[in-house]
Protein backbone atom coordinates (compact mmCIF):
# COMPACT_ATOMS: atom_id res chain seq x y z
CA UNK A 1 -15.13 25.28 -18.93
CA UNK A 2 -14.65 27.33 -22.32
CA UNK A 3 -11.01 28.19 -22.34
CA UNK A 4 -9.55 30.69 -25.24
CA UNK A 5 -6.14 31.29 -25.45
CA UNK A 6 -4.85 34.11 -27.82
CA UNK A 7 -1.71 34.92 -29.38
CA UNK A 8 -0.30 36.09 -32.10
CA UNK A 9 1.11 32.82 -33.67
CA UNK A 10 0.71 28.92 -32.92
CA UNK A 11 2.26 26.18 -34.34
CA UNK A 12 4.00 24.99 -36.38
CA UNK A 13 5.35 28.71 -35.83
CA UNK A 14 8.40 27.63 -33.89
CA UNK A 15 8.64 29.58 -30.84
CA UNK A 16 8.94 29.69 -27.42
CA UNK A 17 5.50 31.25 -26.58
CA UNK A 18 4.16 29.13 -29.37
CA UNK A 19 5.48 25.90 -28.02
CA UNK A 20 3.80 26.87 -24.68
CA UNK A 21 0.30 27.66 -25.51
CA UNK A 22 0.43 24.44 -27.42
CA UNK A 23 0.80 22.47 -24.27
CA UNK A 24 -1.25 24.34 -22.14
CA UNK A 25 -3.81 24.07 -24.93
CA UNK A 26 -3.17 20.30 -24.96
CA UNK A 27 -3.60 19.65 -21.26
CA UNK A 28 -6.08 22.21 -21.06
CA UNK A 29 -8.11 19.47 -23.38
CA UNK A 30 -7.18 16.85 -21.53
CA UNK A 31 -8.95 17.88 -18.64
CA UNK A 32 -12.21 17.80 -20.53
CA UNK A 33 -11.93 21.76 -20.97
CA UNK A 34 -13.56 23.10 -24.36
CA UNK A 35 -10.13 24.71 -26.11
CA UNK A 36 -9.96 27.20 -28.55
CA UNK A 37 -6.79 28.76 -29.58
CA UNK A 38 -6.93 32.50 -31.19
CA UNK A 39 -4.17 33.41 -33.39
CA UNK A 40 -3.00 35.11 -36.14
CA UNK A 41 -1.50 32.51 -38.15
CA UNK A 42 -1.24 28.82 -37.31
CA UNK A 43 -2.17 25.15 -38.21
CA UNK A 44 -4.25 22.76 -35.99
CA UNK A 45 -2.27 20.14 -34.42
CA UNK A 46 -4.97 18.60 -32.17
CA UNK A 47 -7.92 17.30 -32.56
CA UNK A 48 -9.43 18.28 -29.44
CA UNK A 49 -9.01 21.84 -29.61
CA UNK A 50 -10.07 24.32 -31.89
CA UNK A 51 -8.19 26.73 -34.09
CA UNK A 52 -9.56 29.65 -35.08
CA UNK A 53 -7.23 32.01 -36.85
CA UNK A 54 -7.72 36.06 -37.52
CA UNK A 55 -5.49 37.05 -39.81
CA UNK A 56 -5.09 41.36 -37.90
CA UNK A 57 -3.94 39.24 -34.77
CA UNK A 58 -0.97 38.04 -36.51
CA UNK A 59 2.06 40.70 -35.80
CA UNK A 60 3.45 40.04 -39.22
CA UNK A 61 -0.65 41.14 -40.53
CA UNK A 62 1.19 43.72 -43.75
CA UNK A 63 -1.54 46.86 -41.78
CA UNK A 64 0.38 45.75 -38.70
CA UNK A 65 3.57 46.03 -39.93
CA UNK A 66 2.98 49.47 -41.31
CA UNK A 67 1.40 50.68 -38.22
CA UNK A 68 4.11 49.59 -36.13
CA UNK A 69 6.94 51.33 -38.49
CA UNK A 70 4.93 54.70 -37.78
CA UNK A 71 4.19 53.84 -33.58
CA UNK A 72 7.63 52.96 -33.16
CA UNK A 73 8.73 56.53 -34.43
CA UNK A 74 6.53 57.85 -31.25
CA UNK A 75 3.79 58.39 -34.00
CA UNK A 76 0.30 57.16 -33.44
CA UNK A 77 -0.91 56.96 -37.08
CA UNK A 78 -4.37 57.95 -38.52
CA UNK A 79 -5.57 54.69 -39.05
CA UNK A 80 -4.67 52.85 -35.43
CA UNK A 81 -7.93 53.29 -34.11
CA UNK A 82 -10.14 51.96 -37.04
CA UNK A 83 -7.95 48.83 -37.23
CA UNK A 84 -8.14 48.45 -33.74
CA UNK A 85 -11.77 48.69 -34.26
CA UNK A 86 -11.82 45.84 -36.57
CA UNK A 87 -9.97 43.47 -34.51
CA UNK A 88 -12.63 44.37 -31.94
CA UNK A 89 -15.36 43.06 -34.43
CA UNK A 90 -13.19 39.91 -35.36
CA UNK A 91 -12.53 38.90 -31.59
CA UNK A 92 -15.86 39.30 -30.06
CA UNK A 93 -17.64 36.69 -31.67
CA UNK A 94 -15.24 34.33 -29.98
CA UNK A 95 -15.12 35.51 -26.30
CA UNK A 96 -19.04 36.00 -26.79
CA UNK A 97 -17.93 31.73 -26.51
CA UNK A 98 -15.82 32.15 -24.02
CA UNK A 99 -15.23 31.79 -20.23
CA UNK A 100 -11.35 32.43 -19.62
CA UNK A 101 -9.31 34.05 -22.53
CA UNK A 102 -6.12 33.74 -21.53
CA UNK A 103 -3.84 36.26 -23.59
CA UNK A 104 0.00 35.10 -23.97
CA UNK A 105 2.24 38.47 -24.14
CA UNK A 106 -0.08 40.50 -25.98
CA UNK A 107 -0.46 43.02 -22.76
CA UNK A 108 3.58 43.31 -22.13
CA UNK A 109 4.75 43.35 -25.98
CA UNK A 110 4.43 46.01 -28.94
CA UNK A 111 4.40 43.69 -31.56
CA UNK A 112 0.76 44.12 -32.48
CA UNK A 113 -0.16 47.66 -30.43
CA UNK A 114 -3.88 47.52 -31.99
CA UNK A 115 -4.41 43.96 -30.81
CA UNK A 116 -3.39 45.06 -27.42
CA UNK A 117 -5.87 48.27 -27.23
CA UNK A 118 -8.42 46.22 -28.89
CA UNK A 119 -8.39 43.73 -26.09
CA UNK A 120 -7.81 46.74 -23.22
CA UNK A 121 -11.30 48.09 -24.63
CA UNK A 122 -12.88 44.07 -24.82
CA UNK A 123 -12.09 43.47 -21.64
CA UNK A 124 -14.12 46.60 -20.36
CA UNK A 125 -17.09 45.69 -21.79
CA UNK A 126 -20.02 44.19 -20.20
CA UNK A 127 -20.65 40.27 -20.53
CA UNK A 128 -16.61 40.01 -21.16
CA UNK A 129 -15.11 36.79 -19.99
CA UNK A 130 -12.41 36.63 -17.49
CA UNK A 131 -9.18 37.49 -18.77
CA UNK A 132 -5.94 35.97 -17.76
CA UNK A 133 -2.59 38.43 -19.03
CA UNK A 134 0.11 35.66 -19.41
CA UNK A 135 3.45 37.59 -19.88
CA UNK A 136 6.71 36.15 -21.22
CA UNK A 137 8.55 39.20 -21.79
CA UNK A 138 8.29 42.61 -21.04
CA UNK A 139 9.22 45.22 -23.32
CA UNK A 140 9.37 48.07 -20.99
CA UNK A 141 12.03 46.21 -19.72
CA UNK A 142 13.88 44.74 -22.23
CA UNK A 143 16.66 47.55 -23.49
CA UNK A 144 16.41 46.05 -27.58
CA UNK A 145 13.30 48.01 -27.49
CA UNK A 146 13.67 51.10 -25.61
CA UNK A 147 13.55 53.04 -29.00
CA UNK A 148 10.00 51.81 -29.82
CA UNK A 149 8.17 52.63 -26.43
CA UNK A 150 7.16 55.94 -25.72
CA UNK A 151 5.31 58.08 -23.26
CA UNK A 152 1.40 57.58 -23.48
CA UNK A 153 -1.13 55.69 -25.37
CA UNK A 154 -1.28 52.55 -26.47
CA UNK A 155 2.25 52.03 -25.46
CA UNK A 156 1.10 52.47 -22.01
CA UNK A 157 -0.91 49.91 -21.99
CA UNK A 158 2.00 47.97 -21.62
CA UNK A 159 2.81 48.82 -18.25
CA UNK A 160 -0.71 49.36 -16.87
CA UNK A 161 -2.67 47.83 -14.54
CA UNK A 162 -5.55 46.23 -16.54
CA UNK A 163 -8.71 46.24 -13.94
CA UNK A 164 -10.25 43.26 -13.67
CA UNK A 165 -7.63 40.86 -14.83
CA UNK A 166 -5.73 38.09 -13.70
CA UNK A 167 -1.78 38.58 -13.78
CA UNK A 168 0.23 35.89 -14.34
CA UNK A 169 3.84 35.71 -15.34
CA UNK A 170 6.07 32.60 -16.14
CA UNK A 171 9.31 33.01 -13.02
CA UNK A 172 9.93 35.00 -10.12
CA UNK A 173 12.55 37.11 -11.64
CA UNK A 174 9.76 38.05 -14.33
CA UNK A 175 7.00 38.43 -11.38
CA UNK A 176 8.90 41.35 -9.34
CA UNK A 177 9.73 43.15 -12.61
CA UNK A 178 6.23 43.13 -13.27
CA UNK A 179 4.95 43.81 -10.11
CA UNK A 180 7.58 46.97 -10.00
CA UNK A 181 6.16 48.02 -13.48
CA UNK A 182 2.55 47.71 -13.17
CA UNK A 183 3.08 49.30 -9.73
CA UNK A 184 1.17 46.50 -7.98
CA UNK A 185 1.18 44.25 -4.81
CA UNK A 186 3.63 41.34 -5.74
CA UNK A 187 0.65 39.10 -4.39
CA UNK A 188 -1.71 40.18 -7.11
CA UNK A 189 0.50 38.10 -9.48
CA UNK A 190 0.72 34.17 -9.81
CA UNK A 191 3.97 32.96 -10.86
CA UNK A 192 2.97 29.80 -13.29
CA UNK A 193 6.37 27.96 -14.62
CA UNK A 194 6.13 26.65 -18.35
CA UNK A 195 6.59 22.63 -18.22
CA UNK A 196 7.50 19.82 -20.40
CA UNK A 197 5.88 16.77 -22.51
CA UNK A 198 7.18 14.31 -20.84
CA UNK A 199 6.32 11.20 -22.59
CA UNK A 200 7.00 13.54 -26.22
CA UNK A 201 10.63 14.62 -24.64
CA UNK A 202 11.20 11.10 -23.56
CA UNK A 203 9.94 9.83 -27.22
CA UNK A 204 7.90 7.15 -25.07
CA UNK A 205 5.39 5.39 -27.19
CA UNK A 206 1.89 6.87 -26.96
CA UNK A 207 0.62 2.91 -25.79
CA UNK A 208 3.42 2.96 -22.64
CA UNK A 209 2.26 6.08 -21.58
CA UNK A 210 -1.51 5.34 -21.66
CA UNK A 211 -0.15 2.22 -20.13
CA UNK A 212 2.18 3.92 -17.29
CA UNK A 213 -0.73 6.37 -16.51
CA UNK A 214 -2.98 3.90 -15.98
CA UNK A 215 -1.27 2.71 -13.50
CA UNK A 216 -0.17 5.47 -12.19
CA UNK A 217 3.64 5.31 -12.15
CA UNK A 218 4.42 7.86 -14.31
CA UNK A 219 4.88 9.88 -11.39
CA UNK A 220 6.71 7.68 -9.13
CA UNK A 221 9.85 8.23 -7.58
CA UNK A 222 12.09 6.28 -7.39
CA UNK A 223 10.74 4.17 -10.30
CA UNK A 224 12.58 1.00 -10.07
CA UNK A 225 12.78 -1.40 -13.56
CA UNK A 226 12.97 -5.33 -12.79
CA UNK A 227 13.24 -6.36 -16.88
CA UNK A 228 13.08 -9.99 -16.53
CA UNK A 229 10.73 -12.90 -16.75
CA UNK A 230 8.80 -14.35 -13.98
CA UNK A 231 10.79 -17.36 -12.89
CA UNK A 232 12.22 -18.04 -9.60
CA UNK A 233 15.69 -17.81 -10.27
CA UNK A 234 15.38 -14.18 -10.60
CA UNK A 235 14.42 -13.66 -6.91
CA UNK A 236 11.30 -11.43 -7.22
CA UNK A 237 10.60 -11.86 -3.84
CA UNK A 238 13.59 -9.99 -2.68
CA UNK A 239 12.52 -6.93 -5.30
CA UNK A 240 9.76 -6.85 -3.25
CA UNK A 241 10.56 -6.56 -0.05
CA UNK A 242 13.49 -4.05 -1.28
CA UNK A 243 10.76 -1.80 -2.41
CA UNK A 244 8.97 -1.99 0.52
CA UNK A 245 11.58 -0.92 2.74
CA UNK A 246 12.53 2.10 0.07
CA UNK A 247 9.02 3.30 0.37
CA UNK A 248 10.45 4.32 3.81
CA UNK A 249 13.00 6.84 2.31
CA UNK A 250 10.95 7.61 -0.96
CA UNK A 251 7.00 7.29 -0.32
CA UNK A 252 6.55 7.49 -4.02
CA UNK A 253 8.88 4.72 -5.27
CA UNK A 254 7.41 2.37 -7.12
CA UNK A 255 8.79 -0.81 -9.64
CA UNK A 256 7.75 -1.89 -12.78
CA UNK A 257 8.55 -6.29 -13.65
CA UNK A 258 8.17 -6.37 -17.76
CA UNK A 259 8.47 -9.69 -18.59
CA UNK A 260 6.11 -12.61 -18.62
CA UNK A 261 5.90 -15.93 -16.76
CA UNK A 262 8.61 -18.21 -17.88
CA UNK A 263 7.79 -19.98 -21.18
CA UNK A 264 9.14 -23.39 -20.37
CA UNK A 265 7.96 -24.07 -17.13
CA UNK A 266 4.14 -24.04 -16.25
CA UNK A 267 5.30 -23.61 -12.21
CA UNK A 268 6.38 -20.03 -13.15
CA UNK A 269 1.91 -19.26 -13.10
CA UNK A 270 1.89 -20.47 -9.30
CA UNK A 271 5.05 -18.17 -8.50
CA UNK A 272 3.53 -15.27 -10.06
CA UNK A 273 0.44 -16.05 -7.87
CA UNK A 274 2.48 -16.18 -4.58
CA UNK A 275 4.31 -12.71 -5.70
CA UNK A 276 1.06 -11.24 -6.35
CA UNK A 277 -0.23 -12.26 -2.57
CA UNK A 278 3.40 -11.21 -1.44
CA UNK A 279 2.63 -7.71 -2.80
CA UNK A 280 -0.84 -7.41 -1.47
CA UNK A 281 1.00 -8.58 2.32
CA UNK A 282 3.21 -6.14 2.18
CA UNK A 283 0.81 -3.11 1.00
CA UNK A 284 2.31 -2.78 -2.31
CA UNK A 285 -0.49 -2.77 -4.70
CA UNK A 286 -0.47 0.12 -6.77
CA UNK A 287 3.19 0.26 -6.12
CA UNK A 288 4.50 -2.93 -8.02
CA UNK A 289 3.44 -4.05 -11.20
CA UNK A 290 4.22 -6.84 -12.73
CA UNK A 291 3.09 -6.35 -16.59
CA UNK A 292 2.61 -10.10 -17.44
CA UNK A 293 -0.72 -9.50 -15.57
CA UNK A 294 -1.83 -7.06 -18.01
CA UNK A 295 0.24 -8.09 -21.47
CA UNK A 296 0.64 -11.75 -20.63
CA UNK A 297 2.66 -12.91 -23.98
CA UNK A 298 5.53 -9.71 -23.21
CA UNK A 299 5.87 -6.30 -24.33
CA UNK A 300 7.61 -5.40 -27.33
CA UNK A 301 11.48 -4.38 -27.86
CA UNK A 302 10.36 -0.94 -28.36
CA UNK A 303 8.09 -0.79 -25.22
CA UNK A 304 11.33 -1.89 -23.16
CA UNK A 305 13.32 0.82 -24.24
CA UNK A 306 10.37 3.03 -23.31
CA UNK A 307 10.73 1.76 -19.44
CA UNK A 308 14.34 2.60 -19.71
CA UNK A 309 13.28 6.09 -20.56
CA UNK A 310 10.95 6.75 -18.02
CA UNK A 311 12.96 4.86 -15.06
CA UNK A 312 15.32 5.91 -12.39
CA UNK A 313 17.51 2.91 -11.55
CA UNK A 314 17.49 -0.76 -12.68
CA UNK A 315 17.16 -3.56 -10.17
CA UNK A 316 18.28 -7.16 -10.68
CA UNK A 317 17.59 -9.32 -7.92
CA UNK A 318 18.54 -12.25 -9.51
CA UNK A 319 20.16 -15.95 -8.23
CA UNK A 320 21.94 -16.41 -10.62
CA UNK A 321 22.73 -15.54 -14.42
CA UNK A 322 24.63 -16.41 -17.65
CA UNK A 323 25.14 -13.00 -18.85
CA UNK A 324 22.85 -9.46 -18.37
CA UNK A 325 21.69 -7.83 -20.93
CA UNK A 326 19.65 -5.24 -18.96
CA UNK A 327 23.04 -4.55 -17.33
CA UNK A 328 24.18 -3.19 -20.80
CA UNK A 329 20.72 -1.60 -21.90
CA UNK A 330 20.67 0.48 -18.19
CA UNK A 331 24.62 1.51 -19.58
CA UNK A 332 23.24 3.01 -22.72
CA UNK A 333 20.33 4.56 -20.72
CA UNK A 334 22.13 5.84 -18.28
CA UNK A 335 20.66 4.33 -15.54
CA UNK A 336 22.06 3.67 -12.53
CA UNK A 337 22.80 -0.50 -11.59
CA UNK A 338 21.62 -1.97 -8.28
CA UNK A 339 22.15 -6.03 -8.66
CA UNK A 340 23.31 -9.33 -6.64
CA UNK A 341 26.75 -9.72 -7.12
CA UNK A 342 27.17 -12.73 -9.70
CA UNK A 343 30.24 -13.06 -12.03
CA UNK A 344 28.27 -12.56 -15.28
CA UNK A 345 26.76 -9.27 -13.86
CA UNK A 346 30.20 -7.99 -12.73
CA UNK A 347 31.61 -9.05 -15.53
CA UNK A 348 29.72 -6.51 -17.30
CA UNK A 349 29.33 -3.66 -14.98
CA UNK A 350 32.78 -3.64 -13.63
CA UNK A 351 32.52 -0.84 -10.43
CA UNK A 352 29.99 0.90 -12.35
CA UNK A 353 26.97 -0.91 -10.14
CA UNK A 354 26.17 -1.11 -6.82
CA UNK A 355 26.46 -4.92 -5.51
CA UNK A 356 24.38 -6.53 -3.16
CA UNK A 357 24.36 -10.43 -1.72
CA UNK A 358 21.01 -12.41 -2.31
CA UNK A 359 21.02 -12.65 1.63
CA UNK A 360 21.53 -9.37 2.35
CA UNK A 361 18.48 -7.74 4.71
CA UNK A 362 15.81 -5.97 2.27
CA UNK A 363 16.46 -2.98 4.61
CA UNK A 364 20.09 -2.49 3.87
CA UNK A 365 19.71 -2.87 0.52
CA UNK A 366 17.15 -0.28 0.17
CA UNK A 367 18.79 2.23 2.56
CA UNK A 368 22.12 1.80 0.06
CA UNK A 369 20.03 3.07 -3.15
CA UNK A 370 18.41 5.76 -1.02
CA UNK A 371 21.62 7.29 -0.66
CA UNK A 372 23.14 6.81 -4.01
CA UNK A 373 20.09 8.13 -5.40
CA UNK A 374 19.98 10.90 -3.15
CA UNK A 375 23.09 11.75 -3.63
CA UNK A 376 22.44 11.89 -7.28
CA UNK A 377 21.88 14.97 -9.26
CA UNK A 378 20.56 14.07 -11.79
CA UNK A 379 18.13 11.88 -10.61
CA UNK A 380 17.03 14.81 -8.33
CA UNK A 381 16.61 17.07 -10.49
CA UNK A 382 14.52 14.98 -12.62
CA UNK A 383 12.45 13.87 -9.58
CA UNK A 384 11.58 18.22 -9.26
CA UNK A 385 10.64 18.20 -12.48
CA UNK A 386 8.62 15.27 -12.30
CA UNK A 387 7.07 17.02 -9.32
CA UNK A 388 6.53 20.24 -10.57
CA UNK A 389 7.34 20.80 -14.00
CA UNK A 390 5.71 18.26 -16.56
CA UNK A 391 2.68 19.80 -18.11
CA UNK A 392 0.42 17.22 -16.04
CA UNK A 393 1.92 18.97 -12.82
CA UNK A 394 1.64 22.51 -13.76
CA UNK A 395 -1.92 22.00 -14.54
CA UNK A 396 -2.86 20.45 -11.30
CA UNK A 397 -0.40 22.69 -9.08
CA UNK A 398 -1.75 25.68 -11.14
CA UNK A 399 -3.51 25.92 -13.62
CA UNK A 400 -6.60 24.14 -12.10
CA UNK A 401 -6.19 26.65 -8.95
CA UNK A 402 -6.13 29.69 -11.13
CA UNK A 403 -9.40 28.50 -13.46
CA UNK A 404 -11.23 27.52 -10.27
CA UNK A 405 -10.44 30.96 -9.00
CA UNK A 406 -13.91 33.35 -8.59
């Protein structure tokens, strides 16, 4: 589909508006949508979508500016409808291109009134494409700018009903305020949260994420980190069967075993062949991953600290141990410690883990970091977000429902 999405600034303008029609533009592209963003001023930043920039869209445009000193004296000056004209003639070559222009704030701010009557008088025209009215803020309601708005046109078009348009606004608090000043049905508006870039937040490497996509955990919950090597001292086998049983409380849990086979002992190939037909017993494949299958010499130092990042508890199921490391990296990470209880491990951790004896049923174990994690709030609210608030989730949760929309 040919998406256009219009403001009056993109990055590197730093802004909030700015920051979100660059990630809607990204994902957008991601889908294998053709993107074009409209603006006023701006640089590209991706290579997949297309920048087009028209210099009378831009609110700080030097006509616009003078326009706006007059309009906000209640004065609709002489020249308002021929530069409204011209932004007419600069747009339409572009939604002639276009299936969805999706318009961020233009219809609920005065920052550019022309640009906003230009687009009222587009989108009444035959052969238009669909518009989409994204709105941020709302000046009609905002008291800072009660002494610009006044009675009539354009500023009406503010708090007017387009025909024919799709209404979306970004929270609930900003959909009834809109619904109560369009004078609409509340259901005639989608609420559409902004998100977050989660592996750009994080500051996870662009190969872990292509790497934690592809195998699908960047979505899991719980996502358990085992950061050891594959030898049998480390007691894999329990990991497993730990995981199994949490898939009870948390359907979506999943673990993730970074290190390699053992480098001294060639018996450490057979044991990763007996986990790997312990995971496809217990119905785990797709669920644990053991990374030596895919990077079989290790992942970097870097690439660790990634899985730190995106993880929500560390897991050491270990026989035994001369000191713990990971014990120390979870610390700084701020991960939460599930481990056998071995002196090197609490000599590290202190009461700040939760202990567990190598014998110990899978089942008990697993029930315990169901409810610490539960319990925890942060790891819950990260789990919502991770549900419904990354950029991947907002597009499938919406933004794919409101393009598929006749």
């Amino acid at each position: 589909m040919r998406i256009s999405l219009l403001h009056y600034a993109a990055p590197p303008v730093v802004g909030g508006v700015e920051s979100v029609l660059a990630r809607q533009a990204d994902v957008l592209a991601s889908a294998g949508h053709q993107v074009t963003v409209i603006t006023g001023r701006g640089q590209p930043w991706n290579p997949a979508v297309s920048l087009v920039t028209l210099p009378r869209i831009d609110s700080l445009h030097p006509k616009v500016l003078e326009l706006k000193y007059q309009l906000d004296e209640g004065l609709v000056p002489p020249g308002f409808e021929d530069f409204t004209r011209m932004i007419m003639e600069d747009l339409r070559p572009y939604l002639r291109e276009t299936d969805v222009l999706i318009a961020h704030n233009v219809a609920s701010l005065h920052k550019n009134l022309a640009l906003t009557s230009a687009l009222y008088q587009l989108n009444q025209e035959p052969g238009s494409p669909r518009f989409v009215l994204w709105h941020h803020d709302l000046a009609w309601y905002a008291a800072r700018y009660q002494d610009e708005l006044h009675p009539g046109y354009p500023w009406d078009l503010l708090r007017t009903a387009w025909p024919g348009v799709t209404q979306v606004t970004i929270s609930q608090t900003r959909h009834e305020d809109l619904a109560t000043l369009l004078d609409i049905d509340p259901s005639a508006i989608r609420v559409i949260p902004a998100g977050l870039d989660m592996p750009s937040f994080l500051n996870i490497s662009q190969e872990t994420w292509d790497l934690a996509r592809s195998l699908g955990v960047q979505g899991a919950s719980p996502l358990l980190l085992v950061p050891v090597r594959i030898t049998r001292r480390k007691n894999l086998e329990l990991a497993l069967r730990i995981l199994c049983d949490l898939q009870k409380f948390h359907p979506h849990a999943g673990m993730i075993v970074t290190g390699p086979t053992g480098a001294h002992n060639p018996e450490n190939i057979a044991y990763l062949n007996e986990l790997q037909e312990m995971r496809r017993e217990l119905g785990l494949e797709g669920r644990a991953h053991f990374l030596a299958e895919l990077q079989p010499a290790g992942i970097t130092d870097r690439s660790i600290a990634d899985w730190y990042r995106l993880a929500d508890a560390l897991l050491l199921t270990s026989l035994e141990e001369g000191f713990g490391i990971p014990v120390l990296e979870a610390g700084l990470g701020r991960l939460p410690v599930f481990c056998t209880r071995l002196p090197a491990l609490e000599s590290l951790a202190g009461n700040w883990a939760t202990y567990f004896e190598p014998q110990d049923p899978p089942a008990e174990i697993a029930a315990e970091i169901s409810r610490i994690l539960s319990t925890d709030h942060a790891f819950r609210l990260r789990e919502q977000i991770r549900e419904r608030y990354t950029w991947e989730a907002v597009y499938e949760r919406h933004l794919k429902p409101l393009l598929e929309q006749n």
